[in-house]
N, C-alpha and C. Protein backbone atom coordinates (compact mmCIF):
# COMPACT_ATOMS: atom_id res chain seq x y z
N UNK A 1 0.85 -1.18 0.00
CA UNK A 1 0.00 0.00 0.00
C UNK A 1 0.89 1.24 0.00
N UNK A 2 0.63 2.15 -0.54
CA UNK A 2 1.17 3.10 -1.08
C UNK A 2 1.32 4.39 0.11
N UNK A 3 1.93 5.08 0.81
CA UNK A 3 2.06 6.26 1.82
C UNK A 3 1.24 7.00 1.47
N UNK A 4 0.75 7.70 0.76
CA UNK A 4 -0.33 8.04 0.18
C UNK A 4 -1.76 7.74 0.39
N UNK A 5 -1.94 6.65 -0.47
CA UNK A 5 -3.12 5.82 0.05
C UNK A 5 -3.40 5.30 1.15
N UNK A 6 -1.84 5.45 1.96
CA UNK A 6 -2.70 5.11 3.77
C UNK A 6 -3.30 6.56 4.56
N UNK A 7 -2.74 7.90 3.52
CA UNK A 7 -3.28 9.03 4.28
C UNK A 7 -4.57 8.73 4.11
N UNK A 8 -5.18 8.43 2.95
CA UNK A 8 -6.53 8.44 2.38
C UNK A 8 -7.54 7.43 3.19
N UNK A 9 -6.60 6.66 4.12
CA UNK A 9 -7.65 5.77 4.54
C UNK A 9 -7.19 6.50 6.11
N UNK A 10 -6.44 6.65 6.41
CA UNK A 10 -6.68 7.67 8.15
C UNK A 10 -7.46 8.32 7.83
N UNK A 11 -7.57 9.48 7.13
CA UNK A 11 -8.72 10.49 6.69
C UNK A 11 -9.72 9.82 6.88
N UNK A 12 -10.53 9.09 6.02
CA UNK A 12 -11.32 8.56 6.19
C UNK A 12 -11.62 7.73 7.82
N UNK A 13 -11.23 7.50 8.78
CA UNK A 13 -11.29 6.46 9.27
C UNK A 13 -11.32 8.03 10.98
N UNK A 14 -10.99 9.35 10.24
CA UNK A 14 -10.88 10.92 11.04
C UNK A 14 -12.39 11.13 11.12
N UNK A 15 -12.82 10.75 9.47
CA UNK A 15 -14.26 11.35 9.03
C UNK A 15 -15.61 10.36 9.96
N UNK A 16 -15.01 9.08 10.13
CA UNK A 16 -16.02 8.60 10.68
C UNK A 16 -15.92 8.64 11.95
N UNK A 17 -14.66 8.57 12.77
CA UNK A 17 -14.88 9.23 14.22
C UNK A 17 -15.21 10.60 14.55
N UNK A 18 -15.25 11.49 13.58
CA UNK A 18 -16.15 12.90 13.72
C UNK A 18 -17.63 12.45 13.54
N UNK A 19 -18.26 11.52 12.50
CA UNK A 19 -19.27 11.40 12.34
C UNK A 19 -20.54 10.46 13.28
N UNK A 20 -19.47 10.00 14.31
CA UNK A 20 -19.65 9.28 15.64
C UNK A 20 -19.91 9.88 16.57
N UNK A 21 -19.46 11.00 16.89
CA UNK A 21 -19.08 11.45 17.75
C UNK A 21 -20.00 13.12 17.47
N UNK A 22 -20.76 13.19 16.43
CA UNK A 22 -21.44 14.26 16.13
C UNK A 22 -22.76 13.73 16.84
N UNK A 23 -22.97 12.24 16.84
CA UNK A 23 -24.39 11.72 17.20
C UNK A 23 -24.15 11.62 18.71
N UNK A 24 -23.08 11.69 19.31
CA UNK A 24 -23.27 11.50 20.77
C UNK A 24 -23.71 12.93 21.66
N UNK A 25 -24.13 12.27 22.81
CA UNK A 25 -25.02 13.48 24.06
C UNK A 25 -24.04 13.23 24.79
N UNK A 26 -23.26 13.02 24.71
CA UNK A 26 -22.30 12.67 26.42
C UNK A 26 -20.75 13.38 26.17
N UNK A 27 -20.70 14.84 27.09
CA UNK A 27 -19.59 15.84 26.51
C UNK A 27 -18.52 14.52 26.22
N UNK A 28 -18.01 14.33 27.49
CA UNK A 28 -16.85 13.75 27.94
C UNK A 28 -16.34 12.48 26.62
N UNK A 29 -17.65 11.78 26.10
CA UNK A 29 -17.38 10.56 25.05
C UNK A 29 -17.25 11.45 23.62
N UNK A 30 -18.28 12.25 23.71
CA UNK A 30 -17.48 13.31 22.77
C UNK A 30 -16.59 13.58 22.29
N UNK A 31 -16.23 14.59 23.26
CA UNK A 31 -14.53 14.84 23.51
C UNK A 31 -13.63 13.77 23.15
N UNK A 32 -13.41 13.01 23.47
CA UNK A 32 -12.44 11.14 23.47
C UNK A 32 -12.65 11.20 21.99
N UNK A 33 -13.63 10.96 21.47
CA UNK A 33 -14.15 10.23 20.00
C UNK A 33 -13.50 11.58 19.16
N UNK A 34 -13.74 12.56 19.43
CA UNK A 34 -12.45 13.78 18.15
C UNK A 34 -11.27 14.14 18.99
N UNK A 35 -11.27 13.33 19.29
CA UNK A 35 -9.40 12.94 19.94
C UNK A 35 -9.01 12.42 19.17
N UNK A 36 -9.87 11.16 19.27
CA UNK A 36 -9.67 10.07 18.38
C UNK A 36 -9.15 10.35 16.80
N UNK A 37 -10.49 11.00 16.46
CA UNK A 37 -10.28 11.63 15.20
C UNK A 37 -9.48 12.59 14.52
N UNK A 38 -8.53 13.62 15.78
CA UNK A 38 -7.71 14.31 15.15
C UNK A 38 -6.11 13.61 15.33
N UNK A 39 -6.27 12.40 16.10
CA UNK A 39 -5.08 11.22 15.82
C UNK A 39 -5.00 10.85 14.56
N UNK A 40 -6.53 10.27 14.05
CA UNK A 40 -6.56 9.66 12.60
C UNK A 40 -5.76 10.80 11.22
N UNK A 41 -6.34 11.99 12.00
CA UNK A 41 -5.36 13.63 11.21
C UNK A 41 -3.93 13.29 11.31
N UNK A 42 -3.60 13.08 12.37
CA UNK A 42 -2.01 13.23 12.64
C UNK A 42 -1.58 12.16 11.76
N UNK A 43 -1.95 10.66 12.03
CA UNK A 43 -1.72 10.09 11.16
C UNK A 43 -1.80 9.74 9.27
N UNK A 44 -2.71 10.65 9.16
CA UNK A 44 -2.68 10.72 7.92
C UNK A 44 -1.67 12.15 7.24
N UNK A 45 -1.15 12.86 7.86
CA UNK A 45 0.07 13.96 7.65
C UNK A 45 1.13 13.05 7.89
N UNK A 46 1.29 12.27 8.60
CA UNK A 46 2.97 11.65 8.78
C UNK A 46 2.69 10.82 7.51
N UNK A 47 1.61 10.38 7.16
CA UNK A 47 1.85 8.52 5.88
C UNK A 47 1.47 9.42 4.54
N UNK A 48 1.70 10.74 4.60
CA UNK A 48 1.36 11.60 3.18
C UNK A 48 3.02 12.44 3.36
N UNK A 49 3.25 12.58 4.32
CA UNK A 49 5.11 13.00 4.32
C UNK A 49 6.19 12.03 3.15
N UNK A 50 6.67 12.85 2.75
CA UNK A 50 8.24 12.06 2.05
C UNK A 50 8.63 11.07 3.24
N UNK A 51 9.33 9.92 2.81
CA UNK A 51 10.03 9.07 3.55
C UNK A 51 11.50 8.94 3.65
N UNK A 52 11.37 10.42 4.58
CA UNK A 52 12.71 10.49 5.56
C UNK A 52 13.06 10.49 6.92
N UNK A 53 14.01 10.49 7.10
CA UNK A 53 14.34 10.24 8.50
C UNK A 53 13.34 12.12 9.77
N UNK A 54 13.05 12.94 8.23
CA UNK A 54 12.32 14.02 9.11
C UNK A 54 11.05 13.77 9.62
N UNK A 55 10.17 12.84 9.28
CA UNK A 55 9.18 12.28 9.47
C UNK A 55 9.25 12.44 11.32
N UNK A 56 10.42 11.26 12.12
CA UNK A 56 10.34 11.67 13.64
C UNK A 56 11.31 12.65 13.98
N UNK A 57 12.64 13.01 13.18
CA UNK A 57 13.31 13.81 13.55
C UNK A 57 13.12 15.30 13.59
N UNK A 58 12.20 15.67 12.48
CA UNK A 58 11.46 17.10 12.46
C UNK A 58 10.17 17.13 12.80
N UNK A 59 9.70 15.95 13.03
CA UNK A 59 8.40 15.65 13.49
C UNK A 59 7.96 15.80 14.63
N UNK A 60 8.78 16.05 14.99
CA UNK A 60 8.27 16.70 16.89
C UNK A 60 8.66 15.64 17.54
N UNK A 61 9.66 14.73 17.58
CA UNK A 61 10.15 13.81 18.22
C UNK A 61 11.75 14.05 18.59
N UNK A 62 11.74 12.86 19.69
CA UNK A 62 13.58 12.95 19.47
C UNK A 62 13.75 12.28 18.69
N UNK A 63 15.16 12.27 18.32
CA UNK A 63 15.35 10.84 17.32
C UNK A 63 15.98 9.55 18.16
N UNK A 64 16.41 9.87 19.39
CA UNK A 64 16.46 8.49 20.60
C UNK A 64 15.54 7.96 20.42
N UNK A 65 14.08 8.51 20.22
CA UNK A 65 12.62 7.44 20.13
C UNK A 65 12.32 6.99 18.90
N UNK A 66 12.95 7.33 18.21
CA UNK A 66 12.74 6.84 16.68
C UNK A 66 12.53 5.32 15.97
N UNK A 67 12.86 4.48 16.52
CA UNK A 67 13.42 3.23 16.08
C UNK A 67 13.27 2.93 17.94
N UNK A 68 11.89 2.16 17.61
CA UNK A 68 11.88 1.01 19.33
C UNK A 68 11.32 0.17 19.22
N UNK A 69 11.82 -0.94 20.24
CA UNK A 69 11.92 -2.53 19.96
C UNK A 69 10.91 -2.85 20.89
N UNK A 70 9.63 -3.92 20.88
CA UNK A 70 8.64 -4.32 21.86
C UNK A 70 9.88 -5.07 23.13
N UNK A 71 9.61 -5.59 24.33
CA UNK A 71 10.06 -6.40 24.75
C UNK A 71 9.08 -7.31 25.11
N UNK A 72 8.10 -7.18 24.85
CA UNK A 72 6.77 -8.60 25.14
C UNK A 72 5.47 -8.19 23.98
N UNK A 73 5.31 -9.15 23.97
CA UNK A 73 4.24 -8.81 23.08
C UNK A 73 3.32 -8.37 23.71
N UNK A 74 2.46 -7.20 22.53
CA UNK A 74 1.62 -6.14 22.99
C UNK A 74 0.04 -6.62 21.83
N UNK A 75 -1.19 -6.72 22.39
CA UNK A 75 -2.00 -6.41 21.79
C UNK A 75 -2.75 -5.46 21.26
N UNK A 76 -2.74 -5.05 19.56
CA UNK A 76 -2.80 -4.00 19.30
C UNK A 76 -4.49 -4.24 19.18
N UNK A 77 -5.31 -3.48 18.36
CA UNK A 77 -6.85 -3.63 17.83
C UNK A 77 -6.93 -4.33 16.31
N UNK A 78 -5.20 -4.67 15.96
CA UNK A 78 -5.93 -5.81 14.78
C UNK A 78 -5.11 -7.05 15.15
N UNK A 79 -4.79 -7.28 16.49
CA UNK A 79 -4.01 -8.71 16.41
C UNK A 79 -2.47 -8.22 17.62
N UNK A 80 -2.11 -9.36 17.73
CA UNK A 80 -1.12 -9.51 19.20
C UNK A 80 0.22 -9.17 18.19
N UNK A 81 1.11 -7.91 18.29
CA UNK A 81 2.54 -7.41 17.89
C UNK A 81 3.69 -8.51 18.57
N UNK A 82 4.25 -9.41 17.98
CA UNK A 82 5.80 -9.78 18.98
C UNK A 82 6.48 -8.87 19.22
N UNK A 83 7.60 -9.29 19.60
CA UNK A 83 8.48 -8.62 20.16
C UNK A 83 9.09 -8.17 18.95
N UNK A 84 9.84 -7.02 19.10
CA UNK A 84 10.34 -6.16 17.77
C UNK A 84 10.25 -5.05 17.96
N UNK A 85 10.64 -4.66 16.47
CA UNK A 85 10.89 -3.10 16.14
C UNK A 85 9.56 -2.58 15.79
N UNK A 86 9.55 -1.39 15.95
CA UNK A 86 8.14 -0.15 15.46
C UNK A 86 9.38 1.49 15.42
N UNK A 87 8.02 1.97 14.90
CA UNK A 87 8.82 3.60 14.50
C UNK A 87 7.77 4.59 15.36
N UNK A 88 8.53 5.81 16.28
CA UNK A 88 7.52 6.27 16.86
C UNK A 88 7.68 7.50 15.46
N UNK A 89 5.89 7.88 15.17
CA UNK A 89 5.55 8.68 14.20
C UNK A 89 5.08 9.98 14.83
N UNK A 90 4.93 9.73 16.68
CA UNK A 90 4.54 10.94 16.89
C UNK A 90 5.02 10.80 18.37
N UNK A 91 5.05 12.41 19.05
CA UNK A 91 5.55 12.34 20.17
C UNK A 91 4.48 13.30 20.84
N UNK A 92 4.02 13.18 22.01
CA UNK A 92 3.12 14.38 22.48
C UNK A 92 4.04 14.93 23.19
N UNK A 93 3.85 16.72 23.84
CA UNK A 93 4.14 17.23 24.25
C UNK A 93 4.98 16.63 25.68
N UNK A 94 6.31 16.90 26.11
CA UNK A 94 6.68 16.20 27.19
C UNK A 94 6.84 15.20 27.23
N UNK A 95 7.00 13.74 26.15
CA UNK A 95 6.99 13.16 25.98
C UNK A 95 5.82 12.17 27.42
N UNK A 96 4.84 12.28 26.81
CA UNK A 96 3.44 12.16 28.08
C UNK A 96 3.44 10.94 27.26
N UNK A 97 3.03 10.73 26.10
CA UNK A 97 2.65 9.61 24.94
C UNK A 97 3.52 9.40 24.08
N UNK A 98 3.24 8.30 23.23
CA UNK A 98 4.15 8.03 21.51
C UNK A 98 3.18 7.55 20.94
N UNK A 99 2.57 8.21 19.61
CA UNK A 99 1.90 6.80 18.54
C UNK A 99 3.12 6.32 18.07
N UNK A 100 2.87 4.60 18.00
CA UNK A 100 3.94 4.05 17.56
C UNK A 100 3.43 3.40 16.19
N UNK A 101 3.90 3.31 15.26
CA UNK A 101 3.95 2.71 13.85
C UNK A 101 4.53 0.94 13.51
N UNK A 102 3.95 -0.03 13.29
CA UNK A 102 4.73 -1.09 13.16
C UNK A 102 3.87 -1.74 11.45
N UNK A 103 5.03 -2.18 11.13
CA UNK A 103 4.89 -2.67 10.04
C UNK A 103 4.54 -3.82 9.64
N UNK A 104 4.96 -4.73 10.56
CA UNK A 104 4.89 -6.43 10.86
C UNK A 104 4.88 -6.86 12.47
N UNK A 105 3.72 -7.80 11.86
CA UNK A 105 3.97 -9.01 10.25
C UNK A 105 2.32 -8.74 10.17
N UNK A 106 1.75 -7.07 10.76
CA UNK A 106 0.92 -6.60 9.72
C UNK A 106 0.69 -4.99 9.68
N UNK A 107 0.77 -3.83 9.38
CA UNK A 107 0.55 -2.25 9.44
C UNK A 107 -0.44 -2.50 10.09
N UNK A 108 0.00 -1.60 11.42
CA UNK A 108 -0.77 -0.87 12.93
C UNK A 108 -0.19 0.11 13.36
N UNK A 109 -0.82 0.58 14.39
CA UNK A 109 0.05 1.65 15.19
C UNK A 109 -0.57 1.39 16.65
N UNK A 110 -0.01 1.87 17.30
CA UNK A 110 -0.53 2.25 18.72
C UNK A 110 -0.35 3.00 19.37
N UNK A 111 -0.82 3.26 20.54
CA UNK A 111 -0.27 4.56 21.78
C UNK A 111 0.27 4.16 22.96
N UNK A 112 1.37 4.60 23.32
CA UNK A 112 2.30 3.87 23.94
C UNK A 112 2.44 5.52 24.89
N UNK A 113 1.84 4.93 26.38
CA UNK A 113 1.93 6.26 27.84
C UNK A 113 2.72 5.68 28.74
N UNK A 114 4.55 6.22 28.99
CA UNK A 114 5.21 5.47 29.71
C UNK A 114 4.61 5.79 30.83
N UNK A 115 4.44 5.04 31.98
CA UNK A 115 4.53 4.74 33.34
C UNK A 115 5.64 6.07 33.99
N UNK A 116 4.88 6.75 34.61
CA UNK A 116 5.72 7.54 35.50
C UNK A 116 5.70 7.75 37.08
């Protein structure tokens, strides 16, 4: 699948957690659900970026977090990640969070909140 064509499907995937989240009465689930949806944003600006190393290095990351290895397997929402490598694609402020990017042995991401 093409970097490109995965912006086109975050977008899409932005549009329907706005369109979820337009039908709800409850601030707070609200709120969460275009969280949600301006993640699906973030992610579709990093997989529509050139593929360079600026992606986490100008991307609002360090580049120490760039390249990180699971040490146990983690269950993502399409299936259980081994142990391995992922790419963090995003860093929140203070490093509070990471979406992490993995490629195998299928394209996911996740959110990864160290323990403090």
């Amino acid at each position: 699948m093409a970097m490109r064509n995965r912006g086109t499907n975050w977008r899409k995937m932005a549009a329907e957690a706005r369109t979820i989240a337009d039908g709800m009465h409850d601030p707070d689930s609200k709120r969460m659900m275009l969280q949600i949806a301006e993640g699906y944003e973030n992610l579709a600006a990093y997989a529509e970026r050139p593929a360079t190393n600026e992606r986490t290095e100008g991307g609002g990351g360090p580049s120490e977090k760039k390249n990180l290895a699971l040490e146990r397997t983690v269950e993502s929402r399409d299936g259980a990640l081994p142990v391995g490598a992922g790419t963090a694609v995003h860093v929140y402020p203070g490093g509070h969070a990471y979406d992490l990017e993995f490629n195998s042995p299928f394209h996911t991401w996740l959110r990864w909140e160290p323990t403090r």
